[in-house]
PDB file of N, CA and C in Angstrom:
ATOM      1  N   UNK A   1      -2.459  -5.922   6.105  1.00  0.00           N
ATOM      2  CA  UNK A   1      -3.881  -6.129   6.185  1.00  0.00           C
ATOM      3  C   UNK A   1      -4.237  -7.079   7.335  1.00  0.00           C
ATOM      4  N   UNK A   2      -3.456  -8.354   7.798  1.00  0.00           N
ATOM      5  CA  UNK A   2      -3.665  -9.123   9.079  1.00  0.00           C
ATOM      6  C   UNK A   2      -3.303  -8.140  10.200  1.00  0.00           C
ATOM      7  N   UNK A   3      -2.883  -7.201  10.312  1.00  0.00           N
ATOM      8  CA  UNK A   3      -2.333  -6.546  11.354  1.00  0.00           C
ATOM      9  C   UNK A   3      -3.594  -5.627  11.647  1.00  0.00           C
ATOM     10  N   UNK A   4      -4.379  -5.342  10.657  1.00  0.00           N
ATOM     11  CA  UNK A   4      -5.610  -4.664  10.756  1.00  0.00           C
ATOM     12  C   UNK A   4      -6.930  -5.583  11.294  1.00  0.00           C
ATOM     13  N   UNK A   5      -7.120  -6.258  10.437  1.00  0.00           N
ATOM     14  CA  UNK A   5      -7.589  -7.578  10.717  1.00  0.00           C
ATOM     15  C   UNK A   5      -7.463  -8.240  12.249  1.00  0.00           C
ATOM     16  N   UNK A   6      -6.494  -8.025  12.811  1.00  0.00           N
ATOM     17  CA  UNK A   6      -6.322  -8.798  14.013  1.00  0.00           C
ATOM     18  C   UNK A   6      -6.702  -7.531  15.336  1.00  0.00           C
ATOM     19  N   UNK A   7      -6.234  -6.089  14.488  1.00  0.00           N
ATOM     20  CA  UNK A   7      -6.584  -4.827  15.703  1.00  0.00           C
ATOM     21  C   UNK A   7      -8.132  -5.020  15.678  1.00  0.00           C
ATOM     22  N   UNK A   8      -8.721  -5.208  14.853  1.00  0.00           N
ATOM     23  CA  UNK A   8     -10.523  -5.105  14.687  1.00  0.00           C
ATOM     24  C   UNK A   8     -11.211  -6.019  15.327  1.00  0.00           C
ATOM     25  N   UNK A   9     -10.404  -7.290  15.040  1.00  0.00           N
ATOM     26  CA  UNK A   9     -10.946  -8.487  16.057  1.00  0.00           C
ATOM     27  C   UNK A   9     -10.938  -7.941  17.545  1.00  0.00           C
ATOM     28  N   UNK A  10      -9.712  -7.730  17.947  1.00  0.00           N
ATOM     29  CA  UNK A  10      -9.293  -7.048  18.988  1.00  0.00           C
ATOM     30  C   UNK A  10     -10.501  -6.257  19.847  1.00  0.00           C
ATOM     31  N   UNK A  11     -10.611  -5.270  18.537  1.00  0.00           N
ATOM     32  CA  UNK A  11     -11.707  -4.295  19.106  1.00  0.00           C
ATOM     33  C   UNK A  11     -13.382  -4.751  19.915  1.00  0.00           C
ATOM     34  N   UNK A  12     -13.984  -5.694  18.369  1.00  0.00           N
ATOM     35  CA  UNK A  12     -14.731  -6.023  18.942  1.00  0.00           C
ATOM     36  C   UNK A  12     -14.825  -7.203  19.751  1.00  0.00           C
ATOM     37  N   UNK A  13     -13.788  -7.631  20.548  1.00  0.00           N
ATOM     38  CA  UNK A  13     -13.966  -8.538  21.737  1.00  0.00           C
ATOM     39  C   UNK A  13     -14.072  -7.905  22.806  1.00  0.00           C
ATOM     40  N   UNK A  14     -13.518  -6.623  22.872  1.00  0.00           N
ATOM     41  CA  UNK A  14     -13.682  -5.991  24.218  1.00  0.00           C
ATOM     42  C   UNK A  14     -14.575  -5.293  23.772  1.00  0.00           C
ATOM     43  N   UNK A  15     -15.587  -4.852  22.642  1.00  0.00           N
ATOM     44  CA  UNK A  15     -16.685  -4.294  23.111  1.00  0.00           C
ATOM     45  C   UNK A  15     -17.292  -5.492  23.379  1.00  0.00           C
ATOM     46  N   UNK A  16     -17.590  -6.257  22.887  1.00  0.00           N
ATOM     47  CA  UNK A  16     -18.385  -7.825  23.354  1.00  0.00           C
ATOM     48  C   UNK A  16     -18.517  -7.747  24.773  1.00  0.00           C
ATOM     49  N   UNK A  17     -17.388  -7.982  25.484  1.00  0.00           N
ATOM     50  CA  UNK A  17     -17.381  -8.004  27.136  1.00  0.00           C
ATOM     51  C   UNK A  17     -17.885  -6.874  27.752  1.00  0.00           C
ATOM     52  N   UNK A  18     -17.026  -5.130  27.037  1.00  0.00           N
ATOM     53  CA  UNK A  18     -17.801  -4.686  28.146  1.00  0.00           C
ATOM     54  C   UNK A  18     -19.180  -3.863  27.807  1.00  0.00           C
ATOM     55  N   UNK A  19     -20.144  -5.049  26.809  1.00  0.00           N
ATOM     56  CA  UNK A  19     -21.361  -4.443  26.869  1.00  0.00           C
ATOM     57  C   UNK A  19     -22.454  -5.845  27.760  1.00  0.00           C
ATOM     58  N   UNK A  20     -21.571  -7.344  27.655  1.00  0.00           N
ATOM     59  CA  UNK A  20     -21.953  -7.852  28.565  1.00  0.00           C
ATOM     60  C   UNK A  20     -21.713  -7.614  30.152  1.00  0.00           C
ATOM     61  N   UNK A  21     -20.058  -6.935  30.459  1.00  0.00           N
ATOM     62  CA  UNK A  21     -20.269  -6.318  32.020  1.00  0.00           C
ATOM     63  C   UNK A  21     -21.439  -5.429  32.305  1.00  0.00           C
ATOM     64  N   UNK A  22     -21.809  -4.407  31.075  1.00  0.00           N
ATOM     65  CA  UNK A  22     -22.893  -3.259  31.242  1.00  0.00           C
ATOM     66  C   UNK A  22     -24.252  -4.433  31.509  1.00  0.00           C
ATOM     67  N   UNK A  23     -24.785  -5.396  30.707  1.00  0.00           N
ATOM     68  CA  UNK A  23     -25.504  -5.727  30.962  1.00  0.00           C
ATOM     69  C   UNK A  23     -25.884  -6.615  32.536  1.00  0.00           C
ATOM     70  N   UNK A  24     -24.853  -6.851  32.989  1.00  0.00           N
ATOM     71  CA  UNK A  24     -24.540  -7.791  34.216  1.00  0.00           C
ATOM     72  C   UNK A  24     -24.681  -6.452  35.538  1.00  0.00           C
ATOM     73  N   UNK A  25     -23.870  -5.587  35.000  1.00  0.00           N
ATOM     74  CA  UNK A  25     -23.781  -4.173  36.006  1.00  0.00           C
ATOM     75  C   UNK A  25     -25.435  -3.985  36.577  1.00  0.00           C
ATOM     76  N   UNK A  26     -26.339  -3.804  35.345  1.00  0.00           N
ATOM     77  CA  UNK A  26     -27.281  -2.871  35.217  1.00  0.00           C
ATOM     78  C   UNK A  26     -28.453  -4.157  36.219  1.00  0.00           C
ATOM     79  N   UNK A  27     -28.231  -5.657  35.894  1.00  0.00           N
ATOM     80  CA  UNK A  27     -29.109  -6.608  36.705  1.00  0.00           C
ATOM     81  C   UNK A  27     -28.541  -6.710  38.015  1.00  0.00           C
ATOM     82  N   UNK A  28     -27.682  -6.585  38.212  1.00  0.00           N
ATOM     83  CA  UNK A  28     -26.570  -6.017  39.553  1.00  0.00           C
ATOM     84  C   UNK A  28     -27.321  -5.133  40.621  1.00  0.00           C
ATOM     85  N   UNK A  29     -27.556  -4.124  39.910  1.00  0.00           N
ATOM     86  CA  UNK A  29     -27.920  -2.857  40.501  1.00  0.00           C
ATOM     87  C   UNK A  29     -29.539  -2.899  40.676  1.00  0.00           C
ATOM     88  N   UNK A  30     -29.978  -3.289  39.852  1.00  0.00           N
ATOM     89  CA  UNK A  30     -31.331  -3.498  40.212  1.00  0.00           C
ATOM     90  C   UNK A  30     -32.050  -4.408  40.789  1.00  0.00           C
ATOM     91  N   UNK A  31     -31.187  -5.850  40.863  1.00  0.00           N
ATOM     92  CA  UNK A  31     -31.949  -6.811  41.753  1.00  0.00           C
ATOM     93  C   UNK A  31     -31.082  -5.979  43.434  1.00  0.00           C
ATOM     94  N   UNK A  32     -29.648  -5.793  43.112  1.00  0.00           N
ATOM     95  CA  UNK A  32     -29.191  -5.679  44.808  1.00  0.00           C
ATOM     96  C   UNK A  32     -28.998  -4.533  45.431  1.00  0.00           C
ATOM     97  N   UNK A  33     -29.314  -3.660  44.799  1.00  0.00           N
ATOM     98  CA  UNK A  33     -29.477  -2.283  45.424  1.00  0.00           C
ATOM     99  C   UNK A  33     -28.521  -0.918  45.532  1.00  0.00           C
ATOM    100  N   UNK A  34     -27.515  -0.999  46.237  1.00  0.00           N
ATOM    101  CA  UNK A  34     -26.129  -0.555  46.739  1.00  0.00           C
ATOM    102  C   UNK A  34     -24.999  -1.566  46.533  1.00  0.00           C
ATOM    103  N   UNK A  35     -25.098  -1.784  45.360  1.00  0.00           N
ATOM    104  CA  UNK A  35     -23.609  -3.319  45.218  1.00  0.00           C
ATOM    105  C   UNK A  35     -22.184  -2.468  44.800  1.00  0.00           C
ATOM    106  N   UNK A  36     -20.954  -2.489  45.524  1.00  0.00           N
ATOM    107  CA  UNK A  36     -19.993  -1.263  44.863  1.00  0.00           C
ATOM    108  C   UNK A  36     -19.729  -1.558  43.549  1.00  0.00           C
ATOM    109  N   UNK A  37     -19.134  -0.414  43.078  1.00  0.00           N
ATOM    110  CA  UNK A  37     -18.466  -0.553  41.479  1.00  0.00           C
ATOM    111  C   UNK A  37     -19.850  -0.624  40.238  1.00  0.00           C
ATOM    112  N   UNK A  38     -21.006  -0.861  40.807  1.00  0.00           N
ATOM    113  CA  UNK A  38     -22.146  -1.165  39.645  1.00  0.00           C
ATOM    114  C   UNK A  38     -23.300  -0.135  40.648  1.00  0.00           C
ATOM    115  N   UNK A  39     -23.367   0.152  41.440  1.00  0.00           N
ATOM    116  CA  UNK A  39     -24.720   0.556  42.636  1.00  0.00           C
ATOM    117  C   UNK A  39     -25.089   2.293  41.082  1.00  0.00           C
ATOM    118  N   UNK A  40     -24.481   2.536  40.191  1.00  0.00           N
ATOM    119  CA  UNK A  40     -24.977   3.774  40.008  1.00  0.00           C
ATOM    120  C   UNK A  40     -25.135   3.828  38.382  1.00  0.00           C
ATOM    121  N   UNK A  41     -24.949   2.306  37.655  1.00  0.00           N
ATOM    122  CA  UNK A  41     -25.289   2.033  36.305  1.00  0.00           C
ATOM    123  C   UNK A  41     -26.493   2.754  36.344  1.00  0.00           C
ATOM    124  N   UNK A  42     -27.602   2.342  36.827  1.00  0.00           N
ATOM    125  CA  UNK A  42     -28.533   2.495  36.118  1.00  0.00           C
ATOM    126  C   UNK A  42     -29.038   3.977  36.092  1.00  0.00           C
ATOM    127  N   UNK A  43     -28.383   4.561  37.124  1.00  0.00           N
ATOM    128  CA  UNK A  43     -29.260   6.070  37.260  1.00  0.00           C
ATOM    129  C   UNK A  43     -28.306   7.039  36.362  1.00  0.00           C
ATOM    130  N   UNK A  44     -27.026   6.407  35.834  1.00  0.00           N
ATOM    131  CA  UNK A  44     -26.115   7.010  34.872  1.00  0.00           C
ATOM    132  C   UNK A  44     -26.721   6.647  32.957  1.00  0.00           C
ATOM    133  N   UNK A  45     -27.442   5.783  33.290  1.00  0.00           N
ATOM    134  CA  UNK A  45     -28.312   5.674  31.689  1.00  0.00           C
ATOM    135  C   UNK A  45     -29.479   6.220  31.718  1.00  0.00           C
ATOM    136  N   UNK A  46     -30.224   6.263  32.989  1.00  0.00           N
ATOM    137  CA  UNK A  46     -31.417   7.266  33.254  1.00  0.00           C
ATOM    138  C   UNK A  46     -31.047   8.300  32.431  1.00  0.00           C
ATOM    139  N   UNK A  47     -29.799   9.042  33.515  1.00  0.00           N
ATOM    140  CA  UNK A  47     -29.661  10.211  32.722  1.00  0.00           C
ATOM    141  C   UNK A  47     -28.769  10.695  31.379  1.00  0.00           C
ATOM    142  N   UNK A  48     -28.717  10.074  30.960  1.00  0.00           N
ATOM    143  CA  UNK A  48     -27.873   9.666  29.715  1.00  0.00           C
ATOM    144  C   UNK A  48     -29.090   9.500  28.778  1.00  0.00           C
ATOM    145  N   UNK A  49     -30.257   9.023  28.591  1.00  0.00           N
ATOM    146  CA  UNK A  49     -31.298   9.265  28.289  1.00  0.00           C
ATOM    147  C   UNK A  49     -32.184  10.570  28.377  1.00  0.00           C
ATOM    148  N   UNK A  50     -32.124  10.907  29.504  1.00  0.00           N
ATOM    149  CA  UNK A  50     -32.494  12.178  29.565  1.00  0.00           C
ATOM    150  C   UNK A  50     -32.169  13.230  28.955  1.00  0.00           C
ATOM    151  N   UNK A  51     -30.816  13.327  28.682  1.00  0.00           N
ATOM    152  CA  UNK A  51     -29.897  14.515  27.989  1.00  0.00           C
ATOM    153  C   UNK A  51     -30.453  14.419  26.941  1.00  0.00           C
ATOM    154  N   UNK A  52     -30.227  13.097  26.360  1.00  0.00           N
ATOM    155  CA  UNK A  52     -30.278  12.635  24.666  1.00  0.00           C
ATOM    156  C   UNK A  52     -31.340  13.842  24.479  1.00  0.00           C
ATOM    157  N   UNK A  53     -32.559  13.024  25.447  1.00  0.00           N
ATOM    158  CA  UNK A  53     -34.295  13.786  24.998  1.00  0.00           C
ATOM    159  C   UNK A  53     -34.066  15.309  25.240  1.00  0.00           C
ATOM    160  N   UNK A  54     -33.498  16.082  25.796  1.00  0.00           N
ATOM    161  CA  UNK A  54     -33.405  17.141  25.919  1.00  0.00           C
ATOM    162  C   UNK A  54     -32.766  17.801  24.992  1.00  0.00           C
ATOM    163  N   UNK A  55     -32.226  17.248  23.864  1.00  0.00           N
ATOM    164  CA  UNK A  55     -31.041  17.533  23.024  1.00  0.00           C
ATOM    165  C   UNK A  55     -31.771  17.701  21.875  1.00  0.00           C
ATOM    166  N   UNK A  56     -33.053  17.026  22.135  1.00  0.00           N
ATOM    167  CA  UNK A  56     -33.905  16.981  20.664  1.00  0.00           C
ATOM    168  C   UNK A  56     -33.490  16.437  19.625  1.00  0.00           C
ATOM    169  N   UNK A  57     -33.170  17.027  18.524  1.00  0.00           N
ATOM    170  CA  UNK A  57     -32.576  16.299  17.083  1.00  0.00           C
ATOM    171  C   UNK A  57     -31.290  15.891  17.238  1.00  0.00           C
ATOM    172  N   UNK A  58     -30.547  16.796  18.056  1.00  0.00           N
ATOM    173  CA  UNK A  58     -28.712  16.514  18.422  1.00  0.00           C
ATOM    174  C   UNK A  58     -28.826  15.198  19.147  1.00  0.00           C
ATOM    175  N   UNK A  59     -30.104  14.955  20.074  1.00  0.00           N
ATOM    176  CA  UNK A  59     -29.771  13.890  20.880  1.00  0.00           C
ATOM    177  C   UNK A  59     -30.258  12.537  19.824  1.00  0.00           C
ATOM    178  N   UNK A  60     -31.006  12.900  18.979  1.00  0.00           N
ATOM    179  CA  UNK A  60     -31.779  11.531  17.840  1.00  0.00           C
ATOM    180  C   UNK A  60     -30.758  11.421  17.532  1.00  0.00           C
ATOM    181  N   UNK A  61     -30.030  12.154  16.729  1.00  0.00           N
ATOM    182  CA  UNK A  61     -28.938  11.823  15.962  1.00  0.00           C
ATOM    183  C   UNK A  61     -27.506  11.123  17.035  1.00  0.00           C
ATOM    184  N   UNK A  62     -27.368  11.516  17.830  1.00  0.00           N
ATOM    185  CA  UNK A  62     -26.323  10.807  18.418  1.00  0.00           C
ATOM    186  C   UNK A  62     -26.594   9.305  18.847  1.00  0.00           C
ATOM    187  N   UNK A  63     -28.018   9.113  19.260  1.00  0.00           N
ATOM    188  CA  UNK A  63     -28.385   8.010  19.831  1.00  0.00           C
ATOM    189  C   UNK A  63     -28.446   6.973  18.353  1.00  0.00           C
ATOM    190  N   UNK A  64     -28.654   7.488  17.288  1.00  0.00           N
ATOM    191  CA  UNK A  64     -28.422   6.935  15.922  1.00  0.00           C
ATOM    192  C   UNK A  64     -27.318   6.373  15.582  1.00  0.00           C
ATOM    193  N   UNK A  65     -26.311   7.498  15.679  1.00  0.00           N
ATOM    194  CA  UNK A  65     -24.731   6.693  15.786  1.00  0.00           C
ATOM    195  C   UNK A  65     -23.736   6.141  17.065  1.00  0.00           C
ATOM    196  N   UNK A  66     -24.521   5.759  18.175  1.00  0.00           N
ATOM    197  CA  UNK A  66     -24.317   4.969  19.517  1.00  0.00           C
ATOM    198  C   UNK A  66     -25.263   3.509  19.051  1.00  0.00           C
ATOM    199  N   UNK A  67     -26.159   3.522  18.302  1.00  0.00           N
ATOM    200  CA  UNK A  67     -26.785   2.288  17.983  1.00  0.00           C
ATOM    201  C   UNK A  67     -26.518   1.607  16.931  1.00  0.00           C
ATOM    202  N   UNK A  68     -25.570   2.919  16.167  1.00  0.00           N
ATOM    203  CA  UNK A  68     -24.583   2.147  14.798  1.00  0.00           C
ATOM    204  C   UNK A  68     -23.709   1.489  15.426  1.00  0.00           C
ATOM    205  N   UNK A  69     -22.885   1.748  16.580  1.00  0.00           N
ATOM    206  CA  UNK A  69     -21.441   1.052  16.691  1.00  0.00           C
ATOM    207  C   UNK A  69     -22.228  -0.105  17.591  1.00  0.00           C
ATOM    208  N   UNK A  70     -23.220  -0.548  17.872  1.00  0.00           N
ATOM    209  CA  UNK A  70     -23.445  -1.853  18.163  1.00  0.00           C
ATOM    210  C   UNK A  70     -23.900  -2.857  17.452  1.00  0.00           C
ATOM    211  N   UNK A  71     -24.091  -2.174  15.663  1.00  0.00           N
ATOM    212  CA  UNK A  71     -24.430  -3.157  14.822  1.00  0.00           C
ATOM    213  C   UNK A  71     -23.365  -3.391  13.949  1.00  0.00           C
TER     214      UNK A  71
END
């Protein structure tokens, strides 16, 4: 059970970080324009949004359980 316990911790430390890199990426890109490695965050959640809405109920529902694994 510590061996589980310690993989889960595990887990959510690296989502921790890389939803703070996403958040750092995305102010990155929008205060500096063309910055490498981050210059295309934001137009990759544009459309990542877009799909969702195009998906209709498939896309509600997925965006439902993408907003579960951050709570």
């Amino acid at each position: 059970m510590k061996m589980l316990a310690g993989f889960t911790g595990t887990i959510t430390s690296l989502t921790n970080v890389v939803i703070a890199l996403l958040g750092l990426g995305i102010v990155v890109s929008l205060l500096g324009g063309n910055v490498p490695f981050v210059s295309g965050i934001a137009d990759n959640i544009v459309g990542l949004v877009q799909s969702l809405g195009d998906a209709g109920i498939v896309g509600l529902i997925a965006a439902i359980i993408i907003l579960g694994f951050y709570k």
